[in-house]
N, C-alpha and C. Protein backbone atom coordinates (compact mmCIF):
# COMPACT_ATOMS: atom_id res chain seq x y z
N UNK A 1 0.84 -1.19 0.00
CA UNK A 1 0.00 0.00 0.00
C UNK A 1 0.88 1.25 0.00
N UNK A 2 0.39 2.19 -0.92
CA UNK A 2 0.91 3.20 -1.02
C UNK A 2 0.29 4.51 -0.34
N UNK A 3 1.03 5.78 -0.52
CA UNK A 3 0.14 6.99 -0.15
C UNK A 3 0.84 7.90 -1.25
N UNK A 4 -0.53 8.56 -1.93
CA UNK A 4 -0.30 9.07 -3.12
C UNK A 4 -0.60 10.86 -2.69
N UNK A 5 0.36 11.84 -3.22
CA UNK A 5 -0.28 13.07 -3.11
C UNK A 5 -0.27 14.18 -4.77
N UNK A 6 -0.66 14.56 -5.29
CA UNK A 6 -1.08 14.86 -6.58
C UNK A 6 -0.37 16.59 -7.01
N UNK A 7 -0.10 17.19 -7.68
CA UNK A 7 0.47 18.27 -7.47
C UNK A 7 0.28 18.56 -9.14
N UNK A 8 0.24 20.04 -9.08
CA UNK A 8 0.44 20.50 -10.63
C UNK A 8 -0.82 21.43 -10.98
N UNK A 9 -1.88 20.83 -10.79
CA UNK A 9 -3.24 21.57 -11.42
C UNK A 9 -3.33 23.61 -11.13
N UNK A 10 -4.20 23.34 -11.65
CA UNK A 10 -4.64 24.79 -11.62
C UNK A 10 -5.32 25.34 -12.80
N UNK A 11 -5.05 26.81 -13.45
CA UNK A 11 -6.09 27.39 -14.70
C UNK A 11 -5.08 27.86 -15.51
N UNK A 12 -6.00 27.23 -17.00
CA UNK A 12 -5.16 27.29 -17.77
C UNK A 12 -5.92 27.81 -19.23
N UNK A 13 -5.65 28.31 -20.03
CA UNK A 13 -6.47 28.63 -21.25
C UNK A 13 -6.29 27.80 -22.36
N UNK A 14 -6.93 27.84 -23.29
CA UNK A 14 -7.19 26.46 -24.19
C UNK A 14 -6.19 26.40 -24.34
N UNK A 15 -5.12 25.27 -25.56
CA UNK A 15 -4.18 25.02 -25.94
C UNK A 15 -2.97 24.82 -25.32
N UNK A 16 -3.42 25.55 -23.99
CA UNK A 16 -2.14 25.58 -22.92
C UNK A 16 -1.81 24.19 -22.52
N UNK A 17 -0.35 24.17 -21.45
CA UNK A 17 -0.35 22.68 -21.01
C UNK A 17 0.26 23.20 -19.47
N UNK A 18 -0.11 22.01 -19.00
CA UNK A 18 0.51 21.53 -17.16
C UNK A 18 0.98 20.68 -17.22
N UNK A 19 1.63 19.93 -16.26
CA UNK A 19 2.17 18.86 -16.47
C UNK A 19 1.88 18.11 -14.57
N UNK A 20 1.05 17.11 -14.44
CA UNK A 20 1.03 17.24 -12.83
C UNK A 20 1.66 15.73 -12.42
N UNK A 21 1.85 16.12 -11.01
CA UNK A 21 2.57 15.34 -10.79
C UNK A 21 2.27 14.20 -9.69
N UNK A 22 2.57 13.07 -9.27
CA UNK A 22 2.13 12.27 -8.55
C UNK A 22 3.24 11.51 -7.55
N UNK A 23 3.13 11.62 -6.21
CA UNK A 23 4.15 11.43 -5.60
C UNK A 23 3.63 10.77 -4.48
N UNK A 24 4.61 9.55 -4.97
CA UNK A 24 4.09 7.85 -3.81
C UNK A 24 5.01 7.73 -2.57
N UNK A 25 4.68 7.41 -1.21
CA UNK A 25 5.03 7.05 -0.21
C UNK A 25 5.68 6.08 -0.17
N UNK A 26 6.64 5.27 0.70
CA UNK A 26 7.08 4.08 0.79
C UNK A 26 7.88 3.52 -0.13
N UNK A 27 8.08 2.16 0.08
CA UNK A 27 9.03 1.44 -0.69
C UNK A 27 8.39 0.53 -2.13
N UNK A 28 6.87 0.58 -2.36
CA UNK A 28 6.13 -0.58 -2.80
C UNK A 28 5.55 0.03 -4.71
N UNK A 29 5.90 1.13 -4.38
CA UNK A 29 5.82 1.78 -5.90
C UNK A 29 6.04 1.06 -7.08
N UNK A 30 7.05 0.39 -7.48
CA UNK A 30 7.12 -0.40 -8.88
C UNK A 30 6.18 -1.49 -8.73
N UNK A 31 5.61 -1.94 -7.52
CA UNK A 31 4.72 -3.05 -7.81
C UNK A 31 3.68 -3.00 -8.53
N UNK A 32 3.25 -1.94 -8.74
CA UNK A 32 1.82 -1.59 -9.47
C UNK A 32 1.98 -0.51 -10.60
N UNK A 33 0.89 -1.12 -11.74
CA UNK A 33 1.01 0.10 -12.60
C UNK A 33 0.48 1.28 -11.76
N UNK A 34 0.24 2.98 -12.58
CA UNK A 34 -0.01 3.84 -12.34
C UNK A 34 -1.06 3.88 -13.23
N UNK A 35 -1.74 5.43 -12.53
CA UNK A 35 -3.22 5.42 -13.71
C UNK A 35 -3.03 6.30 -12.96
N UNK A 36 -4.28 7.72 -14.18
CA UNK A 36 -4.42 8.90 -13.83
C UNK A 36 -6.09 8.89 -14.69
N UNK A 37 -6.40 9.32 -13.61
CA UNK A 37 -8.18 9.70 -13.67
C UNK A 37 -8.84 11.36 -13.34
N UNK A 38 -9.71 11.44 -14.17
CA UNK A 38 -10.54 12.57 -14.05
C UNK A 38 -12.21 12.48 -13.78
N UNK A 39 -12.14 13.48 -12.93
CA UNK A 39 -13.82 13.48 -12.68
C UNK A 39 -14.81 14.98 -12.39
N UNK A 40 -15.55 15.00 -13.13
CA UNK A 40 -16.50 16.23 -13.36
C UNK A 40 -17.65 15.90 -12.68
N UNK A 41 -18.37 16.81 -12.01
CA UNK A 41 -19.23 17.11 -11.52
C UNK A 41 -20.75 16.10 -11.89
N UNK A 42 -21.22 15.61 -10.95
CA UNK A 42 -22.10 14.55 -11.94
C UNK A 42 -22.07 13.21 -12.99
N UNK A 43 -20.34 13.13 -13.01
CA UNK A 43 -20.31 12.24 -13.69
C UNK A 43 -18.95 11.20 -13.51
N UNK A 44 -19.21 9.76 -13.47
CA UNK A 44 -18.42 8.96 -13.07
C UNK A 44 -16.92 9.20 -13.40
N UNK A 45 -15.95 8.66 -12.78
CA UNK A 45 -14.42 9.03 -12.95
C UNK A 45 -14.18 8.52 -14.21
N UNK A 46 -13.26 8.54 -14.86
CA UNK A 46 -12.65 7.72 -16.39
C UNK A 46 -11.42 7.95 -15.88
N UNK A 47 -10.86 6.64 -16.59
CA UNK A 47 -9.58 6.37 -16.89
C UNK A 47 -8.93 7.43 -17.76
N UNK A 48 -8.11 8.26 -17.68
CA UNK A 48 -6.79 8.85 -18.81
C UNK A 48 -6.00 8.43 -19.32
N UNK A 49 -5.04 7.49 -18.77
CA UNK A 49 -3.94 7.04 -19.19
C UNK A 49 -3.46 6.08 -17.76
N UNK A 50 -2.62 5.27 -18.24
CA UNK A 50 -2.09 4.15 -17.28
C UNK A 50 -0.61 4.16 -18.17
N UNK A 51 0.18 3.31 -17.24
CA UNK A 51 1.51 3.00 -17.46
C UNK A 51 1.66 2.17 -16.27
N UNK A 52 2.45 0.99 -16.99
CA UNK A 52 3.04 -0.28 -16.26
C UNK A 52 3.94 -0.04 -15.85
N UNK A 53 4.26 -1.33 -14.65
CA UNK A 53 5.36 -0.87 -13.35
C UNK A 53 6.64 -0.68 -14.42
N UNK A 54 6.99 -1.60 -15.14
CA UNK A 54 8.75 -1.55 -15.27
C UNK A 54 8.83 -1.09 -16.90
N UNK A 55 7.62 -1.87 -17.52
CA UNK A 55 8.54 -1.89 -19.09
C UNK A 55 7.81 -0.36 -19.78
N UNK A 56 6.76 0.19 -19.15
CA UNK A 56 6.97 1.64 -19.68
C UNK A 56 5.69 1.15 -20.69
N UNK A 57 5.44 0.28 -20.95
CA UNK A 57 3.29 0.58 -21.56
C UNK A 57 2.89 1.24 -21.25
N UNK A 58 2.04 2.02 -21.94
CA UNK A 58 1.09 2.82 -21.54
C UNK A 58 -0.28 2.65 -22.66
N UNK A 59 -1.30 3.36 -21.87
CA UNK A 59 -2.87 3.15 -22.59
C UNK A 59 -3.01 4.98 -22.30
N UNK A 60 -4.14 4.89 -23.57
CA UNK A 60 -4.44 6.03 -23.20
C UNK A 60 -5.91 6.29 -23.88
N UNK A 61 -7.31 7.16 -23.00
CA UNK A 61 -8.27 7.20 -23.57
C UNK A 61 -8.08 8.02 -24.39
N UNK A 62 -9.06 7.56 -25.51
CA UNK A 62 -9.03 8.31 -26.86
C UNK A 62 -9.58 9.52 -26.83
N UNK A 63 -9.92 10.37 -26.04
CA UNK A 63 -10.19 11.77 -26.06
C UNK A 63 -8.68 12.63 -25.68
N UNK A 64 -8.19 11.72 -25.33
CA UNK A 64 -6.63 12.98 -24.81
C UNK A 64 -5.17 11.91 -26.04
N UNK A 65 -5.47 11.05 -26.23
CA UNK A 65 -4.45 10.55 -27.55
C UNK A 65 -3.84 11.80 -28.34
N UNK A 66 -2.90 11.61 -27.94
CA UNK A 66 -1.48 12.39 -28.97
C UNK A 66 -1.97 13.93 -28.54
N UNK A 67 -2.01 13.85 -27.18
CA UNK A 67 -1.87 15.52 -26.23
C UNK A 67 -1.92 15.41 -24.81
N UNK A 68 -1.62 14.29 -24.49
CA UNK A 68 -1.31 14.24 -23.01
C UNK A 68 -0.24 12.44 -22.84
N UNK A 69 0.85 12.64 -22.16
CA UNK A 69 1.65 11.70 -21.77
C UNK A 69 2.10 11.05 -20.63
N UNK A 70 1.91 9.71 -20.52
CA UNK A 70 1.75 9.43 -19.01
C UNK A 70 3.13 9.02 -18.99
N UNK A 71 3.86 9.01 -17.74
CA UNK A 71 5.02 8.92 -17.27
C UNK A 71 5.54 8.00 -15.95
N UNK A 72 6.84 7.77 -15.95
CA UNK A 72 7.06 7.83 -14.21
C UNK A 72 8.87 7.48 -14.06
N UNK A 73 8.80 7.69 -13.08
CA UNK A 73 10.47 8.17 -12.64
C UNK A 73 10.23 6.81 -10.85
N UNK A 74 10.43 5.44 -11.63
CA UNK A 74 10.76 4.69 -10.17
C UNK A 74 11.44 5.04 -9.16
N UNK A 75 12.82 5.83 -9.71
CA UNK A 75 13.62 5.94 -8.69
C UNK A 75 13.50 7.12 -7.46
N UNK A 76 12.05 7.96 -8.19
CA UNK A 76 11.43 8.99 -7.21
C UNK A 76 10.13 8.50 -6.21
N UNK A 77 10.09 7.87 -7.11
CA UNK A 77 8.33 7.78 -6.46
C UNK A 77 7.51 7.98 -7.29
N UNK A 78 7.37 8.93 -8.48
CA UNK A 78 6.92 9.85 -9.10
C UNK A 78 6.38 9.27 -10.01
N UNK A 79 5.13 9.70 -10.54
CA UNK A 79 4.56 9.95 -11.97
C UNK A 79 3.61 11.30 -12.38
N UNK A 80 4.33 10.87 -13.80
CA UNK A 80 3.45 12.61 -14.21
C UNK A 80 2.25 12.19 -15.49
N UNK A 81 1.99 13.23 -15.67
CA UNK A 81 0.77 13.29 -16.41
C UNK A 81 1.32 14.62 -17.71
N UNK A 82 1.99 14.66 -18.43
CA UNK A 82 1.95 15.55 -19.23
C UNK A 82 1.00 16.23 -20.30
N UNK A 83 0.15 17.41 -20.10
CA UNK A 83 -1.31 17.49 -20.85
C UNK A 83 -0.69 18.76 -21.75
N UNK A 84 -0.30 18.57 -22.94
CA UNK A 84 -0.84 19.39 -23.88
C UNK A 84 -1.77 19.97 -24.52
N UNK A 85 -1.85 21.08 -25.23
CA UNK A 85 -3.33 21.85 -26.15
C UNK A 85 -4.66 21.09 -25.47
N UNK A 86 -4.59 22.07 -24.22
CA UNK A 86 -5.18 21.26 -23.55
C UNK A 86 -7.05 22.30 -23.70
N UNK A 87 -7.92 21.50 -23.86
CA UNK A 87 -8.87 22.07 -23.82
C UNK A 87 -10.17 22.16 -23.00
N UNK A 88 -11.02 22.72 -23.25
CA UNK A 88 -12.00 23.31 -22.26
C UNK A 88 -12.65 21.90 -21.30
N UNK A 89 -12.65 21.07 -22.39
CA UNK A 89 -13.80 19.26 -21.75
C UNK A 89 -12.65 18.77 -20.95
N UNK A 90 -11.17 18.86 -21.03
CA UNK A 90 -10.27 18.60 -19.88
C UNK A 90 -10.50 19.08 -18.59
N UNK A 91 -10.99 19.77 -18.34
CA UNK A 91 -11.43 20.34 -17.40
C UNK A 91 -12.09 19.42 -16.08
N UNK A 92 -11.78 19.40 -14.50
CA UNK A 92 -11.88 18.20 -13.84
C UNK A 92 -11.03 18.47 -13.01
N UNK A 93 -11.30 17.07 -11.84
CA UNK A 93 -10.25 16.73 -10.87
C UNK A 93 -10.12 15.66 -11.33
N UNK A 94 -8.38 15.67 -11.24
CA UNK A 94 -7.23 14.73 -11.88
C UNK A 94 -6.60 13.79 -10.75
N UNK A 95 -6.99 12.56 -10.54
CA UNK A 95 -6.44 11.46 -9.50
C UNK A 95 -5.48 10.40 -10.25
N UNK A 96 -4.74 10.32 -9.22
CA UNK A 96 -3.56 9.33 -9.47
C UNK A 96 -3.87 8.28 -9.22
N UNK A 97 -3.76 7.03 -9.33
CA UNK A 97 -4.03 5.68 -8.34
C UNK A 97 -2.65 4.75 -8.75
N UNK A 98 -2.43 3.95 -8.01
CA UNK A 98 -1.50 3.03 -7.45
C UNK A 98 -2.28 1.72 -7.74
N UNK A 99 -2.08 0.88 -8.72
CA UNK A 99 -2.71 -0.49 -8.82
C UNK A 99 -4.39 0.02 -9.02
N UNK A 100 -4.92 -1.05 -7.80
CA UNK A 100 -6.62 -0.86 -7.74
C UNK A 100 -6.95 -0.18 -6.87
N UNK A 101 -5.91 -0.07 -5.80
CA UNK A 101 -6.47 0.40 -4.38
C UNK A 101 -5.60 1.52 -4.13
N UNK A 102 -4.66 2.14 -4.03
CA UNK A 102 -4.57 3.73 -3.44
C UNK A 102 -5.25 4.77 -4.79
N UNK A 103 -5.78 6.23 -4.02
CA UNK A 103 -6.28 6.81 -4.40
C UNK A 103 -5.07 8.11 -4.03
N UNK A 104 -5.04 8.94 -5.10
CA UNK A 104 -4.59 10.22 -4.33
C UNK A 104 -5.46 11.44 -3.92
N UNK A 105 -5.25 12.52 -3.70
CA UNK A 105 -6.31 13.36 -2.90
C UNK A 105 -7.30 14.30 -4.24
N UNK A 106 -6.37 14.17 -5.02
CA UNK A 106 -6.81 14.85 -6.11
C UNK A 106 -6.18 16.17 -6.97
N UNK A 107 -6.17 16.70 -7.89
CA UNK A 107 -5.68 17.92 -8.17
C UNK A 107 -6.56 18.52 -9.44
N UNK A 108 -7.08 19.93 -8.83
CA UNK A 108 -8.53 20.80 -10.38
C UNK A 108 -7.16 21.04 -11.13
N UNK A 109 -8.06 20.38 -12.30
CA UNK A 109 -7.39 21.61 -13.60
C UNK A 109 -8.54 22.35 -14.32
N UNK A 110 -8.24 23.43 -14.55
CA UNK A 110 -9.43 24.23 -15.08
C UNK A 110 -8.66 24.78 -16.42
N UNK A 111 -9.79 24.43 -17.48
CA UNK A 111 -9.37 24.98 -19.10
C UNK A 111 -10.50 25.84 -19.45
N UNK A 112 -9.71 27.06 -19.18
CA UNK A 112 -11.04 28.38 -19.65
C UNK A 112 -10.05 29.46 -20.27
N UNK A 113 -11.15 30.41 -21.07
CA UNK A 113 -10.37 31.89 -21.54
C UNK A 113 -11.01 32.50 -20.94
C-alpha cells in the first residue's frame, strides 16, 4: 500500500499545457502500474492514461491521444501526467491511483479563456 499526493493543477487557457505530478510514499511503488483519472461534476471518474510498473506501456483514452503523456520516474516515487493543447472538456479533478487500491487526494485543472 501506497500513499499518493497529486500536485500540478490549476487554470489554464485552451491550448495551454501543465504537467502534474504524482508522488508515492514508501518502498512498494514499482509493484503496481499507475493510472491517472478525471472526474467532473455529476459524472463517473474515467480512466486517462495508465503506465506499467517496469517496461513503460502505456494506454491512453481516446479523447486525450497524442496531447497528453503518461510517465514515471521509479527511482522517485513519481509519476506525471503531461497534458498538452489542452482544452475546455479537460477540465476536472485529476487522480492518481497506485494499482486498484490507493487513491490520491486529487488535483482541479481548469481549461477556460
Amino acid at each position: 500500500q501506497v500513499q499518493l499526493v497529486e500536485s500540478g493543477g490549476g487554470l489554464v487557457q485552451p491550448g495551454g499545457s501543465l504537467r502534474l505530478s504524482c508522488v508515492a510514499s514508501g518502498s512498494a511503488f514499482t509493484r503496481n502500474a499507475i493510472s491517472w483519472h478525471r472526474q467532473v461534476p455529476g459524472k463517473e471518474r474515467e480512466l486517462v492514461a495508465l503506465i506499467s510498473r517496469f517496461t513503460n506501456n502505456t494506454d491512453y483514452a481516446d479523447s486525450v491521444k497524442g496531447r497528453f503523456t503518461i510517465s514515471r520516474d521509479n527511482a522517485r516515487n513519481t509519476a506525471y501526467l503531461q497534458m498538452d493543447r489542452l482544452k475546455p472538456e479537460d477540465t476536472g479533478v485529476y487522480y492518481c491511483r497506485w494499482g486498484l487500491s490507493s487513491w490520491g487526494q486529487g488535483t482541479q485543472v481548469t481549461v477556460s479563456a
